[in-house]
Protein backbone atom coordinates (compact mmCIF):
# COMPACT_ATOMS: atom_id res chain seq x y z
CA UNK A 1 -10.60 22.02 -19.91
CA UNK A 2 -7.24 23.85 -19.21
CA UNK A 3 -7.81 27.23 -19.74
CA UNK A 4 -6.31 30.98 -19.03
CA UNK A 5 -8.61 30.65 -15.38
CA UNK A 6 -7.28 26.88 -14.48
CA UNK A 7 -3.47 27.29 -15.89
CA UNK A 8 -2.86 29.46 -12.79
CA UNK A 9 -3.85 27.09 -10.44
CA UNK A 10 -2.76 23.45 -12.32
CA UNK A 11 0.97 25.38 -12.48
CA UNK A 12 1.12 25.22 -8.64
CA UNK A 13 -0.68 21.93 -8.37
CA UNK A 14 0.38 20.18 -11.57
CA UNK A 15 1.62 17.12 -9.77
CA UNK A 16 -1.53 14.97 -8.90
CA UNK A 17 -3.27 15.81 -11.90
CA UNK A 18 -2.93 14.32 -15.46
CA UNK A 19 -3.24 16.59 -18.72
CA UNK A 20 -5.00 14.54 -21.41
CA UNK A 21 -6.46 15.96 -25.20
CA UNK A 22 -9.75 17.33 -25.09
CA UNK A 23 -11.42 14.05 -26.39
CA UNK A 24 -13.83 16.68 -28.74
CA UNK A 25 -10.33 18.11 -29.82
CA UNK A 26 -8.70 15.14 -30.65
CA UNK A 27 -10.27 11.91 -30.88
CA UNK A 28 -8.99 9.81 -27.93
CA UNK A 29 -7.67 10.31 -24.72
CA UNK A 30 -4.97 7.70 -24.38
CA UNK A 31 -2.66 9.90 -26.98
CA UNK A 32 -0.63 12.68 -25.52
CA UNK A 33 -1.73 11.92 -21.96
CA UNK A 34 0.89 13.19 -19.25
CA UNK A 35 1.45 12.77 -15.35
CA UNK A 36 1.78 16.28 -13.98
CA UNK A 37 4.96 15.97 -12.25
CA UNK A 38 7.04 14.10 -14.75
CA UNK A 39 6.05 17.11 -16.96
CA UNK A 40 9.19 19.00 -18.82
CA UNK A 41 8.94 22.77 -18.80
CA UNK A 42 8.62 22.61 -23.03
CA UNK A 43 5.72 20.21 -22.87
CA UNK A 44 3.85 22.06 -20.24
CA UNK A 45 4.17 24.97 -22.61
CA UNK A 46 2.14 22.94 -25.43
CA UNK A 47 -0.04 21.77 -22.93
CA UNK A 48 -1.13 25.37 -21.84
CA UNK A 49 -1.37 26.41 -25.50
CA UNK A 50 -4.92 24.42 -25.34
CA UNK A 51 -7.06 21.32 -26.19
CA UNK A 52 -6.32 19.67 -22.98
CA UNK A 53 -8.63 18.62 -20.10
CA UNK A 54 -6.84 17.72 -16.48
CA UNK A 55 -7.91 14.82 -14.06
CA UNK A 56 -6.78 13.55 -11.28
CA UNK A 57 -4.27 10.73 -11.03
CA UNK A 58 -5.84 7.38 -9.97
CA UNK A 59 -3.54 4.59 -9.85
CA UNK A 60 -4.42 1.09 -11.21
CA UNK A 61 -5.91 -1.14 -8.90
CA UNK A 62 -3.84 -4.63 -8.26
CA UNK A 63 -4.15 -8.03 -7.73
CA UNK A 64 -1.96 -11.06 -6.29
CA UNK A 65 -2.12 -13.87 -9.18
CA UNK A 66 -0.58 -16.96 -8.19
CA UNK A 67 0.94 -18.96 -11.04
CA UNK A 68 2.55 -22.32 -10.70
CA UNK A 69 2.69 -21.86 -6.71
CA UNK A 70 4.32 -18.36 -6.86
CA UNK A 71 2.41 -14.98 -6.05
CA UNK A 72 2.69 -11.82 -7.80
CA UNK A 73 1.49 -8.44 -8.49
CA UNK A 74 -0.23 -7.60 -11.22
CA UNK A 75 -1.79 -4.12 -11.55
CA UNK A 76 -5.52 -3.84 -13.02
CA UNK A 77 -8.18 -2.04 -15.31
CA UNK A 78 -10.71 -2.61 -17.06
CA UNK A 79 -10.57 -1.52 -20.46
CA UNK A 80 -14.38 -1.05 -22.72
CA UNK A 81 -14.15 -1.10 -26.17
CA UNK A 82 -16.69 0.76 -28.19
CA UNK A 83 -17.58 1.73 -31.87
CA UNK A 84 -19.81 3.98 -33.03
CA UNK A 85 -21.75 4.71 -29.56
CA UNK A 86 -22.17 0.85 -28.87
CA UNK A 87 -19.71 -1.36 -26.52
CA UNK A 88 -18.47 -4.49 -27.93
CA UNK A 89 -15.95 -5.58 -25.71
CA UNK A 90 -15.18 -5.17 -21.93
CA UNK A 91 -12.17 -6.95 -20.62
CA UNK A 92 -9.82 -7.02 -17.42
CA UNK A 93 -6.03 -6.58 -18.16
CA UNK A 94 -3.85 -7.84 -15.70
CA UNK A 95 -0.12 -6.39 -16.23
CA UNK A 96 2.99 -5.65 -14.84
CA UNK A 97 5.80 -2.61 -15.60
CA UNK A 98 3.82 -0.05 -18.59
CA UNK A 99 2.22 -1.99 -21.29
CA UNK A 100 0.30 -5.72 -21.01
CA UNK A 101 3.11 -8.22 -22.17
CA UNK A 102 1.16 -11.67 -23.21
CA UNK A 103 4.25 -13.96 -22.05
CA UNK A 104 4.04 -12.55 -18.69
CA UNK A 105 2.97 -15.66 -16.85
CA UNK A 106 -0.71 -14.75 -14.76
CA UNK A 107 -0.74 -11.32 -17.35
CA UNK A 108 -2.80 -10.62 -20.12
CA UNK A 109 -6.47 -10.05 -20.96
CA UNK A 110 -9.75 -11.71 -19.83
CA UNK A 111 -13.47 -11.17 -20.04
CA UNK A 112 -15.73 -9.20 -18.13
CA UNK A 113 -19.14 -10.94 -17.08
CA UNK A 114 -21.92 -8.68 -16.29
CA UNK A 115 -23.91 -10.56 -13.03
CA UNK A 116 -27.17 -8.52 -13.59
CA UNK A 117 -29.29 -8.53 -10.68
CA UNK A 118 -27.23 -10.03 -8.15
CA UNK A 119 -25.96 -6.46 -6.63
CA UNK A 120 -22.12 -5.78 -5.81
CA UNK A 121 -19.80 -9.19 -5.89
CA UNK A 122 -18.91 -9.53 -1.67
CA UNK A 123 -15.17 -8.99 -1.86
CA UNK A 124 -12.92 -11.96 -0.36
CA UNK A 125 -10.11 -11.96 2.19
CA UNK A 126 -7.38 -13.44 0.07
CA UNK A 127 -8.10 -11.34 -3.47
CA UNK A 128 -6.03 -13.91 -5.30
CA UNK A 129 -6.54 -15.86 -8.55
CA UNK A 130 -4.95 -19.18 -9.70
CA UNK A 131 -3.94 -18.70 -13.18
CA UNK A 132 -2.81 -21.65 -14.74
C-alpha cells in the first residue's frame, strides 16, 4: 500500500512498478491501474494522495499462432472470473496491440482445462498453435 514510508522510495523507482487501487478501497484492480514511467506529474500526485497498492511490472507472456500458414505474435494471460468468492470461468486470451479484438485472426478467448493429477504440462520446442 503506497504510503508516507514507500512514496519516498516508489518516487525514485517509479518506473518498474505499477500503481493500482487498493482492491479493499475500490473494488477492482483493473480501474485506474498505471505503469510507473508513463506516469504524468498530476496523476502521480493523486496517486500519492492514497488508496493505491504498487507491484511490479510483469509483461504478458506470448505465443506464435499460426493461422492459414502465417505465424504471429500474440501476447497471453489468463484471465479467472469469479463471483461472490467462487470461480466460474478461467480462460486464455490471446491478443495483439491493448485490448482482445475478436476479428483478429488466431486472437480471442479460449478455455482453460484443469489436468488434475498429471503434474506440470512438459513444455514443447516449437510453442505454436494452429488456429483455424
Amino acid at each position: 500500500m503506497l504510503c508516507a514510508g514507500t512514496v519516498a522510495v516508489l518516487t525514485n523507482l517509479r518506473a518498474p512498478y505499477r500503481p493500482h487501487p487498493d482492491l479493499c478501497l475500490d473494488g477492482h484492480g483493473s480501474k485506474a491501474a498505471y505503469r510507473g514511467e508513463k506516469l504524468t506529474r498530476k496523476v502521480w500526485a493523486e496517486i500519492l494522495g492514497g488508496g493505491y497498492v504498487a507491484q511490479a511490472y510483469a509483461p504478458p507472456s506470448s505465443r506464435m499462432v499460426v493461422h492459414n500458414g502465417a505465424p504471429s505474435a500474440f501476447k497471453l494471460d489468463i484471465r479467472i472470473y469469479t463471483y461472490a468468492g467462487a470461480t466460474l470461468l478461467a480462460v486464455a486470451r490471446l491478443y495483439q496491440g491493448q485490448t482482445t479484438n475478436m476479428r483478429t485472426p488466431g486472437g480471442g478467448f479460449a478455455p482453460v482445462i484443469e489436468m488434475a493429477g498429471i503434474g506440470p504440462v512438459p513444455t514443447t520446442g516449437a510453442d505454436t498453435h494452429n488456429a483455424t
